[in-house]
C-alpha atoms as a PDB file:
ATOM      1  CA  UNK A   1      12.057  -9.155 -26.822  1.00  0.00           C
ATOM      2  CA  UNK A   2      11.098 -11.346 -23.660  1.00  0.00           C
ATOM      3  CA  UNK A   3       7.939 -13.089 -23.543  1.00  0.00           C
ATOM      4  CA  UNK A   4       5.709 -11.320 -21.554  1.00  0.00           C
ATOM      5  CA  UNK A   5       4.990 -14.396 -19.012  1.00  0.00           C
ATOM      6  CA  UNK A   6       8.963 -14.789 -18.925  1.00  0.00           C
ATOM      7  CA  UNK A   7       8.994 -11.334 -17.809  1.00  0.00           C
ATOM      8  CA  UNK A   8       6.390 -10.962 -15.259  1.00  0.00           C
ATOM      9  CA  UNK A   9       7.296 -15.102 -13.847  1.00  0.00           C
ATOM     10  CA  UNK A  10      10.784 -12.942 -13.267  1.00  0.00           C
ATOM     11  CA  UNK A  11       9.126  -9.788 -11.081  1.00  0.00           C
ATOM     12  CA  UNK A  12       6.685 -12.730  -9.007  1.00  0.00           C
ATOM     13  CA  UNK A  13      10.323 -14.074  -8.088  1.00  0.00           C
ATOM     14  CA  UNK A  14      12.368 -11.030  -7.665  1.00  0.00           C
ATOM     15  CA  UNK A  15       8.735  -9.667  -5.330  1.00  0.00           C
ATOM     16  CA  UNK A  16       9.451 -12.843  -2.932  1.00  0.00           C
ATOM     17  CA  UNK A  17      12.927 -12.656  -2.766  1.00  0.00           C
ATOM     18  CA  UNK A  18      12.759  -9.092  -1.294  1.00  0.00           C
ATOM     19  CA  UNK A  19       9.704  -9.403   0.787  1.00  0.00           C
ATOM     20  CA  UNK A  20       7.749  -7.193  -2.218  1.00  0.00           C
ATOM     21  CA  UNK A  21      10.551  -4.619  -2.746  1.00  0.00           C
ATOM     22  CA  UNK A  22      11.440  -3.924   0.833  1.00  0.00           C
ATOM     23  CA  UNK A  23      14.435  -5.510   1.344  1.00  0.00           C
ATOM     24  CA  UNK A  24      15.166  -2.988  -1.220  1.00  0.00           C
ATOM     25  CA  UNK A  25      14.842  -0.202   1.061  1.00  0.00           C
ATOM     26  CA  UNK A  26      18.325   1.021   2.388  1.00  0.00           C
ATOM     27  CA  UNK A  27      16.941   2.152   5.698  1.00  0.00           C
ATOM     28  CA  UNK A  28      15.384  -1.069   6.380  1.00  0.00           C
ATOM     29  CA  UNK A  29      18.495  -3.433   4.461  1.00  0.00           C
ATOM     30  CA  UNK A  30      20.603  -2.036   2.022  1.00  0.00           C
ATOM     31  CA  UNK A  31      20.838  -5.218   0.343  1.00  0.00           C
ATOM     32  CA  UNK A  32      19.484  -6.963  -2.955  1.00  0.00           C
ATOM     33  CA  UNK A  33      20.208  -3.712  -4.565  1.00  0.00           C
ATOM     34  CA  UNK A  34      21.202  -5.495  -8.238  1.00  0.00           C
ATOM     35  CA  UNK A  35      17.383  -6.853  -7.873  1.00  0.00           C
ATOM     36  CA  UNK A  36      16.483  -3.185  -7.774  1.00  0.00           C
ATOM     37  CA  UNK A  37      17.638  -2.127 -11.134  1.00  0.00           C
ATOM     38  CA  UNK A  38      16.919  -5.908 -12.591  1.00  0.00           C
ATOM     39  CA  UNK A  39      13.065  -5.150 -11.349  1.00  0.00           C
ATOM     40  CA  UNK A  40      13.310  -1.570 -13.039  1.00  0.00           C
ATOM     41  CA  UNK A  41      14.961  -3.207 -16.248  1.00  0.00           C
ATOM     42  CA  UNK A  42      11.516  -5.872 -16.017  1.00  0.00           C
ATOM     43  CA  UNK A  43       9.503  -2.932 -15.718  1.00  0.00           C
ATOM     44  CA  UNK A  44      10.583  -1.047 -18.735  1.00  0.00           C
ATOM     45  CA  UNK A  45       9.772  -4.334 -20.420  1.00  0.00           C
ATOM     46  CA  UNK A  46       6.202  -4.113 -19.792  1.00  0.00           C
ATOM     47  CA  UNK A  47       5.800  -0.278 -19.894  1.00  0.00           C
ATOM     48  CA  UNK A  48       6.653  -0.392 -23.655  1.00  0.00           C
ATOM     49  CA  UNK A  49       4.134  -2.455 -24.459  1.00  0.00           C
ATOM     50  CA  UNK A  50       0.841  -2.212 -25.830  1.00  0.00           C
ATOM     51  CA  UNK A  51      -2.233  -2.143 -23.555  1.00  0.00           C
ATOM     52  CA  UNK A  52      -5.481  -1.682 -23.334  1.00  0.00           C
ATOM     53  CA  UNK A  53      -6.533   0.676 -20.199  1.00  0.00           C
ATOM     54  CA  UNK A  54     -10.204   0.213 -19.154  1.00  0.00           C
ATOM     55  CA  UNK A  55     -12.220   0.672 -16.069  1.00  0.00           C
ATOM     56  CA  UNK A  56     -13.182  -2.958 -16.882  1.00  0.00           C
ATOM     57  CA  UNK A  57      -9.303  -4.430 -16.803  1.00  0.00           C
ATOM     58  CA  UNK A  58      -9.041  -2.275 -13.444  1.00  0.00           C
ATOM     59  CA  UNK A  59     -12.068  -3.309 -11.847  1.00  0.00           C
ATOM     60  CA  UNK A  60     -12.009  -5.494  -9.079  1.00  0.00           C
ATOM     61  CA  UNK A  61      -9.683  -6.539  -5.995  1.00  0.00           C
ATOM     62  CA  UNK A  62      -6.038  -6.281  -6.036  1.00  0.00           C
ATOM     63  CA  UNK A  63      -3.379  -7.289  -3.881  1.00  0.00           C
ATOM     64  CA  UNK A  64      -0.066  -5.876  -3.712  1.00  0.00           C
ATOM     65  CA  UNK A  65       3.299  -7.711  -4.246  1.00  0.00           C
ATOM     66  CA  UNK A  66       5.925  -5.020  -4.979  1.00  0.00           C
ATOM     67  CA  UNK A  67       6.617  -1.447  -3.888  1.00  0.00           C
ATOM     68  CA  UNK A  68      10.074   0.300  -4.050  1.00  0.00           C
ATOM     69  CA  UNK A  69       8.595   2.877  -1.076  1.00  0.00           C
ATOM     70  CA  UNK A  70       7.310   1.608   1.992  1.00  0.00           C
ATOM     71  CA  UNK A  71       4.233  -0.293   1.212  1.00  0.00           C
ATOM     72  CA  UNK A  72       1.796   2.067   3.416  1.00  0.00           C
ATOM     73  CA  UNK A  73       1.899   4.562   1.063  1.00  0.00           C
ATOM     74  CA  UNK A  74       0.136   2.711  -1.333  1.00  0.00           C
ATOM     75  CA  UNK A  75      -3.262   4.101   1.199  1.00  0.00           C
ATOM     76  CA  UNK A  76      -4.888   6.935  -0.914  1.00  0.00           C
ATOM     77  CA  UNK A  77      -4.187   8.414   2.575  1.00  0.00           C
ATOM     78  CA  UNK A  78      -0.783   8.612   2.559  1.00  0.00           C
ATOM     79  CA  UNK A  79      -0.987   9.208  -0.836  1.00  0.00           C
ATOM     80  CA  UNK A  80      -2.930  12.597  -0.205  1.00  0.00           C
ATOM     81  CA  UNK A  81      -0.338  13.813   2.297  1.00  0.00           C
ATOM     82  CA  UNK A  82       2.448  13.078  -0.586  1.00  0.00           C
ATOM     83  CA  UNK A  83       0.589  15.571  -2.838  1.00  0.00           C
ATOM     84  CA  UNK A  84      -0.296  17.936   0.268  1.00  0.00           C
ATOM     85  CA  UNK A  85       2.815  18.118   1.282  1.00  0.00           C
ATOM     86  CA  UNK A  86       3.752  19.200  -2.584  1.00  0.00           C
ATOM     87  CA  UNK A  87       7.662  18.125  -1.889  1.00  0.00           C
ATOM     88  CA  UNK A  88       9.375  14.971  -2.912  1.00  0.00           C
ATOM     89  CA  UNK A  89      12.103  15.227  -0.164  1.00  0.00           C
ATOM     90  CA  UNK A  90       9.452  16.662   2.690  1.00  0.00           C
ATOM     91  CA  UNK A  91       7.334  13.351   1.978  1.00  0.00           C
ATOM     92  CA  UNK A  92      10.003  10.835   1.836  1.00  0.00           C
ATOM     93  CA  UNK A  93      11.391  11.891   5.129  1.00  0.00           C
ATOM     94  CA  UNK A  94       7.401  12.273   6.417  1.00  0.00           C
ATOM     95  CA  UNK A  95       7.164   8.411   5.583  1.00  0.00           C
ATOM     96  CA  UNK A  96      10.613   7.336   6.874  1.00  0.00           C
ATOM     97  CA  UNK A  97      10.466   9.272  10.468  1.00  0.00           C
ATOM     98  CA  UNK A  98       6.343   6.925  10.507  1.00  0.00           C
ATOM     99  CA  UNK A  99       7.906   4.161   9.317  1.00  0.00           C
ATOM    100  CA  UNK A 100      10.659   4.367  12.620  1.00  0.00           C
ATOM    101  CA  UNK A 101       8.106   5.329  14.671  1.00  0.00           C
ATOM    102  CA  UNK A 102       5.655   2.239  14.122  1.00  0.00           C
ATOM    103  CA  UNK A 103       8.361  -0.398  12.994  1.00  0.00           C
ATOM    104  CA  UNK A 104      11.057   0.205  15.833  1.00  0.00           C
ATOM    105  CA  UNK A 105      11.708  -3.131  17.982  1.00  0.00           C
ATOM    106  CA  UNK A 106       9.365  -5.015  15.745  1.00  0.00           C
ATOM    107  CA  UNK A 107       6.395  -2.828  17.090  1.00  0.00           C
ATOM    108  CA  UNK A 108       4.091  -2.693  14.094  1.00  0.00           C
ATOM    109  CA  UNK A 109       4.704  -4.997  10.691  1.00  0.00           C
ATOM    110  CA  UNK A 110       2.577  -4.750   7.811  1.00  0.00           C
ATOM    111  CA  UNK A 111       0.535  -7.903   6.745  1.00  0.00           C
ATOM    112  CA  UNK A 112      -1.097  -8.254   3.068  1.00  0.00           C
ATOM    113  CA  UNK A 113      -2.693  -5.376   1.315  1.00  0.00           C
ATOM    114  CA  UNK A 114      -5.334  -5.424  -1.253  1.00  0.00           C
ATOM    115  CA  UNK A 115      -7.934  -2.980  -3.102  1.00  0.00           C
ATOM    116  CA  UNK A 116     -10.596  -2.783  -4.515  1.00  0.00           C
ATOM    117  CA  UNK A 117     -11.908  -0.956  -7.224  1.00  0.00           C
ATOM    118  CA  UNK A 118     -15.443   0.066  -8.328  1.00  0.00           C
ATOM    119  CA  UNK A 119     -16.552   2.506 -10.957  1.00  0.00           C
ATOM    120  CA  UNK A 120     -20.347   1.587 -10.888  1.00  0.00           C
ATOM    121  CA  UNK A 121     -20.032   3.099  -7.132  1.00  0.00           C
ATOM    122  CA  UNK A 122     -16.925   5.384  -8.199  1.00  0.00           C
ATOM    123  CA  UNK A 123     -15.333   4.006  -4.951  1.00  0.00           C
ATOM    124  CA  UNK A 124     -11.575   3.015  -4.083  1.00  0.00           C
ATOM    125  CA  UNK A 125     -11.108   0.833  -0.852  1.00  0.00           C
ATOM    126  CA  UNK A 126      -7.327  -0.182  -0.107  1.00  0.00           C
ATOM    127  CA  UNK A 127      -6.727  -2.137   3.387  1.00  0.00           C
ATOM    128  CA  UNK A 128      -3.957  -3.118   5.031  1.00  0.00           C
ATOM    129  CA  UNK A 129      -3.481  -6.063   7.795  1.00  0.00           C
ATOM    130  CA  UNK A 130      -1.048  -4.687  10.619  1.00  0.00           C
ATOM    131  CA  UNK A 131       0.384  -6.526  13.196  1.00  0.00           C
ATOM    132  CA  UNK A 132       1.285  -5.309  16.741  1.00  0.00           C
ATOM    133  CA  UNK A 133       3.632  -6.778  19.057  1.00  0.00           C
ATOM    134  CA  UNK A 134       4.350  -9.647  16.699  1.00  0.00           C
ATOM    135  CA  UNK A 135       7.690 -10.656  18.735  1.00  0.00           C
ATOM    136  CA  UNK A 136       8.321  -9.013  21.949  1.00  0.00           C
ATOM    137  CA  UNK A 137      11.321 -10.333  24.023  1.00  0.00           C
ATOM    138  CA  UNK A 138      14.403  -9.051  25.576  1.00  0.00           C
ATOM    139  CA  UNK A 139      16.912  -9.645  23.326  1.00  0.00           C
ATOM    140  CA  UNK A 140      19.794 -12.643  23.781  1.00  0.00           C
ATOM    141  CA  UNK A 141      18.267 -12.890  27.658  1.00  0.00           C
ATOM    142  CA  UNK A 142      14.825 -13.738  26.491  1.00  0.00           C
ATOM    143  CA  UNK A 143      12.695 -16.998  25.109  1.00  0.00           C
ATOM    144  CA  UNK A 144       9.089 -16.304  25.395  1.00  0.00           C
ATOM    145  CA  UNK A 145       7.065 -13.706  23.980  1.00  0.00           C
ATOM    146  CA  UNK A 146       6.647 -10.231  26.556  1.00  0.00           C
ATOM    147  CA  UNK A 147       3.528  -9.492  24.876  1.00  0.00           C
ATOM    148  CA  UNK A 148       0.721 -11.086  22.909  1.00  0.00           C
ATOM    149  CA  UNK A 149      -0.223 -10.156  19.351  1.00  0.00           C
ATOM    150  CA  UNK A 150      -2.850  -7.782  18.131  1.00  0.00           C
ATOM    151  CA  UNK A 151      -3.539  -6.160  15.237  1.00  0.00           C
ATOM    152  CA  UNK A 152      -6.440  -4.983  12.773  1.00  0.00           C
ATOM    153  CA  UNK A 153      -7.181  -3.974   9.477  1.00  0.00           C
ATOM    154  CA  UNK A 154      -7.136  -0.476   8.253  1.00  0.00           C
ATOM    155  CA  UNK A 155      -9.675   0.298   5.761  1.00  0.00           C
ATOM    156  CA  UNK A 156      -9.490   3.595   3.881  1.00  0.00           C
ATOM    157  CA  UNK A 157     -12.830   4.639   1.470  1.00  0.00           C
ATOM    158  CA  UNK A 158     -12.192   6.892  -1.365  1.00  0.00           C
ATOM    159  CA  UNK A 159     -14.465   8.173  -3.220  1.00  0.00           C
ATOM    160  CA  UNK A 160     -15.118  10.261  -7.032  1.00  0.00           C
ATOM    161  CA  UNK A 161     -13.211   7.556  -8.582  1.00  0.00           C
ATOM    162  CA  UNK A 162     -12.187   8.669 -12.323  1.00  0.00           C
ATOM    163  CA  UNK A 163      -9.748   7.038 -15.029  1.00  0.00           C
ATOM    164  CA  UNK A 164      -8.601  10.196 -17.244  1.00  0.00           C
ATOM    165  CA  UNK A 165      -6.133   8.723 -19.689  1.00  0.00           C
ATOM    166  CA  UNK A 166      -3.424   6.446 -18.086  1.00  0.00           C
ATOM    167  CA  UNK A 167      -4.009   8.304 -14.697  1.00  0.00           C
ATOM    168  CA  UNK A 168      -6.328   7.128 -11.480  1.00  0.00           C
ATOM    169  CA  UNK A 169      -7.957  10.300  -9.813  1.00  0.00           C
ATOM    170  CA  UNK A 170      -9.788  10.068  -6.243  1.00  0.00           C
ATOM    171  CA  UNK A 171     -10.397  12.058  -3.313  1.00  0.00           C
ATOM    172  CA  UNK A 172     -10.246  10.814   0.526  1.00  0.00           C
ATOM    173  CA  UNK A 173     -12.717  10.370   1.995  1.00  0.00           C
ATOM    174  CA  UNK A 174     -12.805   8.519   5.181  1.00  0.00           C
ATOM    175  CA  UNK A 175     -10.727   5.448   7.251  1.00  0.00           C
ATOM    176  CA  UNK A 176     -11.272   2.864   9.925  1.00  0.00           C
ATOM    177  CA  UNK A 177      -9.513  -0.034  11.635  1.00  0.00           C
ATOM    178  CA  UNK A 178     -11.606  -3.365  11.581  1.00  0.00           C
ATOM    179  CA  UNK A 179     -10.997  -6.439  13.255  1.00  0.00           C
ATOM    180  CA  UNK A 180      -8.567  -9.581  11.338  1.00  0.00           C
ATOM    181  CA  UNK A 181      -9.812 -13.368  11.913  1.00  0.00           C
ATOM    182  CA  UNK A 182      -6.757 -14.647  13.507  1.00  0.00           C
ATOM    183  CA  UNK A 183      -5.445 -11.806  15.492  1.00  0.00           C
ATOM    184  CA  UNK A 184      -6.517 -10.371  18.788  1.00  0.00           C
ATOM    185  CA  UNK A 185      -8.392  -6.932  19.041  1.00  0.00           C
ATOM    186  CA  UNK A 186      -6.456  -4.415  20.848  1.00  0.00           C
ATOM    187  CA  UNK A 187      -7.648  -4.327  24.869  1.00  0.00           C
ATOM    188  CA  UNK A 188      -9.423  -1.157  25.803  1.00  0.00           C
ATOM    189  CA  UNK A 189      -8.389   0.826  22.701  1.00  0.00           C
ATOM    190  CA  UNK A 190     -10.857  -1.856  20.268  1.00  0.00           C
ATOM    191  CA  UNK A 191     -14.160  -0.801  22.133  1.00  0.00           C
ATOM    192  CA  UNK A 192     -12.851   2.861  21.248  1.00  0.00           C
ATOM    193  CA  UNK A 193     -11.489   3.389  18.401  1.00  0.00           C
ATOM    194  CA  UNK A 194     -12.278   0.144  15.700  1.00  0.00           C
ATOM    195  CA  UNK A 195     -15.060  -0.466  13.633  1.00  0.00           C
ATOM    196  CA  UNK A 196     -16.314   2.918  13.068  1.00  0.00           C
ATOM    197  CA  UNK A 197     -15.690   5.124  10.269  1.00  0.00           C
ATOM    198  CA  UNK A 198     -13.585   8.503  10.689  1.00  0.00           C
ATOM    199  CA  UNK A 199     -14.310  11.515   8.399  1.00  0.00           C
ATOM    200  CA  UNK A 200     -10.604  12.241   7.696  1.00  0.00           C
ATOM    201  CA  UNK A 201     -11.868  14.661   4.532  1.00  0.00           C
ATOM    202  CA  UNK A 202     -14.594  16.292   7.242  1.00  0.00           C
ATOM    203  CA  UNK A 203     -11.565  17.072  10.115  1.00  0.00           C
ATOM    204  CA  UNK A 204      -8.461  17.097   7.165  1.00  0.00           C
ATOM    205  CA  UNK A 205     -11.017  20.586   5.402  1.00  0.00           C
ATOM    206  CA  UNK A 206     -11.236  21.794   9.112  1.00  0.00           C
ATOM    207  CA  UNK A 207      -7.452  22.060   9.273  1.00  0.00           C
ATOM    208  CA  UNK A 208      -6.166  26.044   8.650  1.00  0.00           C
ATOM    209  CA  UNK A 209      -3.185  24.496   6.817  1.00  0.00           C
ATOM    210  CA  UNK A 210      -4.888  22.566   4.333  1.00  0.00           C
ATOM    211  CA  UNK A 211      -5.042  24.848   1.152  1.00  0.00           C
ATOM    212  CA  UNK A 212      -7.716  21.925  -0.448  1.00  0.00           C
ATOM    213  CA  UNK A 213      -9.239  19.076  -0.217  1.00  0.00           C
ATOM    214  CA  UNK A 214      -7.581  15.476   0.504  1.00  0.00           C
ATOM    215  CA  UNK A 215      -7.038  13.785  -3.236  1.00  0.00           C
ATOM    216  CA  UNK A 216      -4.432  11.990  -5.166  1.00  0.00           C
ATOM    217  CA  UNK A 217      -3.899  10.696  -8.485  1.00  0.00           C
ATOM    218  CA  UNK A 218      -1.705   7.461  -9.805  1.00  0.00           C
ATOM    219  CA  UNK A 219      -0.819   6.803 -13.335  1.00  0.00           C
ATOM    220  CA  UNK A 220      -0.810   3.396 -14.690  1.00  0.00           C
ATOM    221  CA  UNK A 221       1.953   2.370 -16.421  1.00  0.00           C
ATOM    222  CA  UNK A 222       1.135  -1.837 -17.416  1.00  0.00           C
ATOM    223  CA  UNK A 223      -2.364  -4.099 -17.225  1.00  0.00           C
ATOM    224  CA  UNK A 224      -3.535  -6.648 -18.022  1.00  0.00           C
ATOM    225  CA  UNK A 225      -5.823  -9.291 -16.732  1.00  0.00           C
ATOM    226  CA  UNK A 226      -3.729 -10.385 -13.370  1.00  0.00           C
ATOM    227  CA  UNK A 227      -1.085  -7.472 -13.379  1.00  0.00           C
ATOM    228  CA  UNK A 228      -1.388  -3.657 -12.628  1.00  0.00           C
ATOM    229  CA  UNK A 229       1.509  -1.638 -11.807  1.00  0.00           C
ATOM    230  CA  UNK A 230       0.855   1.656 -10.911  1.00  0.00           C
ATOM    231  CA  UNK A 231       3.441   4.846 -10.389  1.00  0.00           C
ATOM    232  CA  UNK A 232       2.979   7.811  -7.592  1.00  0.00           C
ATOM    233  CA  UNK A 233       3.408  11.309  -8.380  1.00  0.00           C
ATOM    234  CA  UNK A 234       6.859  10.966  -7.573  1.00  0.00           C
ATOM    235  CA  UNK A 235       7.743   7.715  -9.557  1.00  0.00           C
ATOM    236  CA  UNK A 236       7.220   5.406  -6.746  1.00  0.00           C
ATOM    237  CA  UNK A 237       6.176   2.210  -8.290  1.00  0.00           C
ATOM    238  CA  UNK A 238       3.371  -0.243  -7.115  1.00  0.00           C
ATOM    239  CA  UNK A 239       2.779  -3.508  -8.486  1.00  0.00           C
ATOM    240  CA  UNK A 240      -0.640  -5.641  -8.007  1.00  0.00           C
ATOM    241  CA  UNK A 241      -2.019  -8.868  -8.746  1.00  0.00           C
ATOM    242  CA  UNK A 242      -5.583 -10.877  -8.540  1.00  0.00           C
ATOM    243  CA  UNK A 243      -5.644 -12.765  -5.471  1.00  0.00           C
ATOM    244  CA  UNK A 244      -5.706 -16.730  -5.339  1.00  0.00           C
ATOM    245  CA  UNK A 245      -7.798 -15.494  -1.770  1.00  0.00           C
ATOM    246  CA  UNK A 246      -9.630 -12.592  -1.040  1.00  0.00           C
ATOM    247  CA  UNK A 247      -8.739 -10.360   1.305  1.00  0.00           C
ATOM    248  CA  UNK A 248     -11.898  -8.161   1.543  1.00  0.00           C
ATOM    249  CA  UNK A 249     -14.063 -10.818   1.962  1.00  0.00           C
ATOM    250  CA  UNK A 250     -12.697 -12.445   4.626  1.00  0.00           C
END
């Protein structure tokens, strides 16, 4: 048996080494894929363990450092439209046409992502920093940028927070985009569209299609004091540490 700090020192490296899990993916690099069933192998370590599951342990911020899916879908959002959409291939291809549509020509990368959890208020906030226009150039002709950089942070509140068993239940509630020290608001769009709360569960109950409300569950499958790894409906694996830095805070 390795020691537990042996094991998780290994997933920290194998995290960096393919920019947390998604050099992994095959339709962004099909590369690295030996670190893919090392990380799983790392995994299993920890999941056969004994540990204490608390709302105390999960309390607090988060920030993730390893997904084997795109790392959006960590967003109780797009988590509710994997379990609307009640289809494991339906969603996958769902999140790979978005992920082409945003990330095409370096368009839209994702920054750090972090939540925070709060039973006393029964609340789960996840953000994520994205960046638009990050490098914009005509390729081999071109050596200065075409476009300057924007981006913003999307916030997404859910609420009727509950910890039944190993498993995280919440339902959607609403989602905003908030301005990032560091990166430029978007021109005309920012006076618009950021800084003010939309009620996705108010329009996403509106919608004829919707058979019920916008929820989502993930099961917890290791914790501790500085890890949490966390597993979608689907087996899609998460894995979260404190942060040296907050991220809400800032």
């Amino acid at each position: 048996m390795q020691d537990t700090d042996e094991v998780k020192k290994k997933i920290y490296q194998i995290a960096a080494i393919t920019d947390r899990g998604q050099r992994l993916n095959k339709l962004i690099s099909p590369i690295y894929q030996e670190k893919l069933e090392e990380m799983e192998a790392l995994i299993k370590i920890l999941e056969c363990l004994n540990f204490e599951i608390s709302e105390e342990k999960l309390s607090g911020e988060w920030e993730l450092i390893y997904s084997t899916v795109e790392l959006f879908r960590s967003s109780p959002f797009f988590l509710a439209i994997e379990k609307a959409l009640n289809d494991e291939f339906k969603s996958n291809l769902f999140f790979k046409l978005h992920q082409l549509q945003v990330g095409s020509f370096g368009l839209s990368t994702i920054g750090r992502i972090a939540q925070n959890i709060d039973f006393n208020k029964k609340e789960f906030i996840s953000t994520f920093d994205t960046i638009i226009f990050g490098l914009s150039t005509i390729p081999i002709l071109g050596w200065f940028k075409l476009l300057p950089t924007f981006g913003g942070r999307v916030i997404t509140l859910a609420d009727d927070l509950n910890l039944k068993d190993n498993s995280l239940q919440m339902n959607l509630q609403k989602t905003k985009v908030s301005k990032v020290e560091g990166l430029n608001k978007i021109p005309i769009f920012s006076t618009l569209l950021m800084d003010r709360w939309y009620p996705v569960k108010g329009v996403w109950d509106k919608l004829p299609w919707n058979k019920e409300s916008p929820s989502c569950e993930v099961s917890i499958i290791y914790l501790d004091e500085e890890m949490r790894i966390m597993k979608d409906i689907y087996g899609s694996i998460f894995i979260y540490v404190r942060p040296t830095i907050s991220l809400l805070k800032s």
